[in-house]
C-alpha atoms as a PDB file:
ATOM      1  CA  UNK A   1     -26.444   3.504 -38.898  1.00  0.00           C
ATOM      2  CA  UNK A   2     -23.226   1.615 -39.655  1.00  0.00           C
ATOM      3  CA  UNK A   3     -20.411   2.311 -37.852  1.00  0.00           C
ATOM      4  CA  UNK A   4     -17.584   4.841 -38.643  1.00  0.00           C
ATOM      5  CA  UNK A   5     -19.697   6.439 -41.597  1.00  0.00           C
ATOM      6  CA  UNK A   6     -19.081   9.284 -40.200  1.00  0.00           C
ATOM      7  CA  UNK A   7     -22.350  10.828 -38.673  1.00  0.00           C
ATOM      8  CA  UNK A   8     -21.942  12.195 -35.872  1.00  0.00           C
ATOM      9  CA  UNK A   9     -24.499  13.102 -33.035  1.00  0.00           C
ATOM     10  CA  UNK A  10     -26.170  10.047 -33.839  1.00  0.00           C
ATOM     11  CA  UNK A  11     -26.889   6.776 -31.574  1.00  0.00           C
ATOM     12  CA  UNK A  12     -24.781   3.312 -32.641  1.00  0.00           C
ATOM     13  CA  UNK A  13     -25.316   0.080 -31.022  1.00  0.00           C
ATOM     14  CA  UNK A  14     -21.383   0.215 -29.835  1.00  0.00           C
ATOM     15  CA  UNK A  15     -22.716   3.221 -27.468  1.00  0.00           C
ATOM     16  CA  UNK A  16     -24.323   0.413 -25.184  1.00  0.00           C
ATOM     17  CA  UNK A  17     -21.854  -0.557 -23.178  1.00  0.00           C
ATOM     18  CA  UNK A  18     -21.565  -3.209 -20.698  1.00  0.00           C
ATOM     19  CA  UNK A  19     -23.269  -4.273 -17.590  1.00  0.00           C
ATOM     20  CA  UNK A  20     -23.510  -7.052 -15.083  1.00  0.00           C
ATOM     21  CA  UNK A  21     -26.997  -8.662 -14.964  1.00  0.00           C
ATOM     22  CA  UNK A  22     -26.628  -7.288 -11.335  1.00  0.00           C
ATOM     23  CA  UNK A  23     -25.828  -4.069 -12.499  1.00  0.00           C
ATOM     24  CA  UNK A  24     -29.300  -3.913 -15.041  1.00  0.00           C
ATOM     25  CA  UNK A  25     -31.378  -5.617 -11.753  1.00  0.00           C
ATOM     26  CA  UNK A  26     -30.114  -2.905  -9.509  1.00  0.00           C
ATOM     27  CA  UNK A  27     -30.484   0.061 -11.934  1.00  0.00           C
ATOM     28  CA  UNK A  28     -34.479  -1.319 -12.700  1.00  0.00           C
ATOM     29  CA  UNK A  29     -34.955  -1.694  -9.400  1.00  0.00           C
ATOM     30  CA  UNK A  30     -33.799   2.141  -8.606  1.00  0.00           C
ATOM     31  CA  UNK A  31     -36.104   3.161 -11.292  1.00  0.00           C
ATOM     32  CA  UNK A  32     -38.982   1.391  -9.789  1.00  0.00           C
ATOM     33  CA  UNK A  33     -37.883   2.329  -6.222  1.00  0.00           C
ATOM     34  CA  UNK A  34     -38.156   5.993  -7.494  1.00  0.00           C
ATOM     35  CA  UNK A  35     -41.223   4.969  -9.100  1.00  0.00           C
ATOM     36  CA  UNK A  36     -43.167   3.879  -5.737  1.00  0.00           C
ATOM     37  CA  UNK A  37     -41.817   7.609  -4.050  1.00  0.00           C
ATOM     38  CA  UNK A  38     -43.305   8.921  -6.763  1.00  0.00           C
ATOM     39  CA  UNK A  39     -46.549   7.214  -6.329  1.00  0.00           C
ATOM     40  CA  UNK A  40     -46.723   7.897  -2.812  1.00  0.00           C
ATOM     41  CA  UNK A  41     -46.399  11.762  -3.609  1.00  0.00           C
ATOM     42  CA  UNK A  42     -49.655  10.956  -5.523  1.00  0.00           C
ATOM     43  CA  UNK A  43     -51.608   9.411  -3.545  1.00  0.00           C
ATOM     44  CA  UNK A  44     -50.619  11.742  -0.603  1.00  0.00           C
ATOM     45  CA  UNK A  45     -51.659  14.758  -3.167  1.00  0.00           C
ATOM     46  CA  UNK A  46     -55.202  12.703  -3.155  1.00  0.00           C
ATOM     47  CA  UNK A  47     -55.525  13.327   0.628  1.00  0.00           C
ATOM     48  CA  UNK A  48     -53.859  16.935   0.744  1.00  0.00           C
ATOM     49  CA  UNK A  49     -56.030  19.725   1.055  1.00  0.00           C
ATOM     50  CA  UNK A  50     -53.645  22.620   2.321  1.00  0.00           C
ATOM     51  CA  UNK A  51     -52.401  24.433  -0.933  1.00  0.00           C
ATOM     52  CA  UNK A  52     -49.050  25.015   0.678  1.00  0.00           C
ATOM     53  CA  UNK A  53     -48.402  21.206   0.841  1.00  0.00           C
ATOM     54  CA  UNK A  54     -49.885  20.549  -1.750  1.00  0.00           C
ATOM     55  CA  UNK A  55     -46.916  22.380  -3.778  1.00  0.00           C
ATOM     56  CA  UNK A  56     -44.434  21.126  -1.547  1.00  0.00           C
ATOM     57  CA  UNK A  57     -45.468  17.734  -2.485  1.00  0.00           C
ATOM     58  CA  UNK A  58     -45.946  18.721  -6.508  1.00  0.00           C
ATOM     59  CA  UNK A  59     -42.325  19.862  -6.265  1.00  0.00           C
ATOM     60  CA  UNK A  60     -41.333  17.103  -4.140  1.00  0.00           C
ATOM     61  CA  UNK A  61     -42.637  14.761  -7.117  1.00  0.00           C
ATOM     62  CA  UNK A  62     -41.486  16.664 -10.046  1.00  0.00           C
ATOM     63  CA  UNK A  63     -37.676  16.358  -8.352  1.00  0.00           C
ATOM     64  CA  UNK A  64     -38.169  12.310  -8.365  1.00  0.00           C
ATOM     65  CA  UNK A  65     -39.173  12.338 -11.490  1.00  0.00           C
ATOM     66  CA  UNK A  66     -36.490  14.326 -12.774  1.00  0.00           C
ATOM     67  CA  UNK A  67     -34.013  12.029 -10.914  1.00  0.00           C
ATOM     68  CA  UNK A  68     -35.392   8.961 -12.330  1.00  0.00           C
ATOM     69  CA  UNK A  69     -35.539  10.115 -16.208  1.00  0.00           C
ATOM     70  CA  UNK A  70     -31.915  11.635 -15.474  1.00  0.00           C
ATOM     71  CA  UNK A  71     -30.232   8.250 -13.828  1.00  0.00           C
ATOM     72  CA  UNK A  72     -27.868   6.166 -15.698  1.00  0.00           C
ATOM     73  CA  UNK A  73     -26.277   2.735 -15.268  1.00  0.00           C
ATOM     74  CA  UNK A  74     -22.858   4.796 -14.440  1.00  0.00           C
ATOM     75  CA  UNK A  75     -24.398   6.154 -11.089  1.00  0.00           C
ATOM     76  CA  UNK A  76     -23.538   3.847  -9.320  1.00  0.00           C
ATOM     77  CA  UNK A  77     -23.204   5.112  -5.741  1.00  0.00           C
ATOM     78  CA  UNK A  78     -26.569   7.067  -6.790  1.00  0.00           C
ATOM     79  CA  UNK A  79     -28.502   3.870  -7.448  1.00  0.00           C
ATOM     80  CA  UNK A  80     -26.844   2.354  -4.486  1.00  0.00           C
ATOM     81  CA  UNK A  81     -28.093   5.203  -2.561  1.00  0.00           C
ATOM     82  CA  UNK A  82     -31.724   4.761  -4.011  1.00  0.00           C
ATOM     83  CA  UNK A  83     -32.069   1.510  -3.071  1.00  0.00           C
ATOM     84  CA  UNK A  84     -30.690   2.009   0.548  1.00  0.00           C
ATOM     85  CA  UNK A  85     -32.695   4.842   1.142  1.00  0.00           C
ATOM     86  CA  UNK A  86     -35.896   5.364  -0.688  1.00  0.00           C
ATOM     87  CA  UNK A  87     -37.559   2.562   0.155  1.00  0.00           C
ATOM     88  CA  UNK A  88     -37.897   4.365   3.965  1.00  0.00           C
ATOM     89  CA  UNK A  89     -39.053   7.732   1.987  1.00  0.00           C
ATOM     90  CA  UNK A  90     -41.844   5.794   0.098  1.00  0.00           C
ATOM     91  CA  UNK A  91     -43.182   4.520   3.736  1.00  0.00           C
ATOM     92  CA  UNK A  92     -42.644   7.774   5.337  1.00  0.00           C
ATOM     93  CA  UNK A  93     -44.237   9.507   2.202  1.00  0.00           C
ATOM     94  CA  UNK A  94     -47.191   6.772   2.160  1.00  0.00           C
ATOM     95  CA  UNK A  95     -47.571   7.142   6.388  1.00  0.00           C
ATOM     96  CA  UNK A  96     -46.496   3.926   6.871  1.00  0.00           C
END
């Protein structure tokens, strides 16, 4: 779609942005930090028997999963978060 032909609701390349190269590495790495939480839910649904947990932890999952499809380069102080923080939740989660 060329620009200013007057679609609207449609993507454009101009939508992109910018970003540092830091900026893309940290918001990848969130995404992948997310990634491993999400993991460990699933392999600590392998081991669960107790149906109780076992929705805690399908909840659990479906809310990282959510937060990863839903973050953006613009959350900033959200991806800092993630990569301060979930990196202890994925051991804890794992029972490391």
């Amino acid at each position: 779609m060329a620009e200013g032909d007057g679609r609207q609701g449609e993507w454009r390349l101009t939508d992109l942005g910018t970003w540092t190269e830091q900026q893309a590495a940290d918001f990848e790495l969130a995404r992948s930090v997310i990634g491993t939480v999400i993991a460990a839910c699933s392999s600590r649904l392998g081991r669960t028997v107790d149906a109780d947990e076992r929705a805690g932890l399908l909840t659990t999952q479906q809310q990282y999963m959510r937060e990863r499809r839903l973050l953006t380069f613009e959350d900033e102080e959200q991806i800092k978060r993630i990569l301060r923080d979930y990196p202890a939740v994925a051991r804890k989660m794992s029972g490391r």
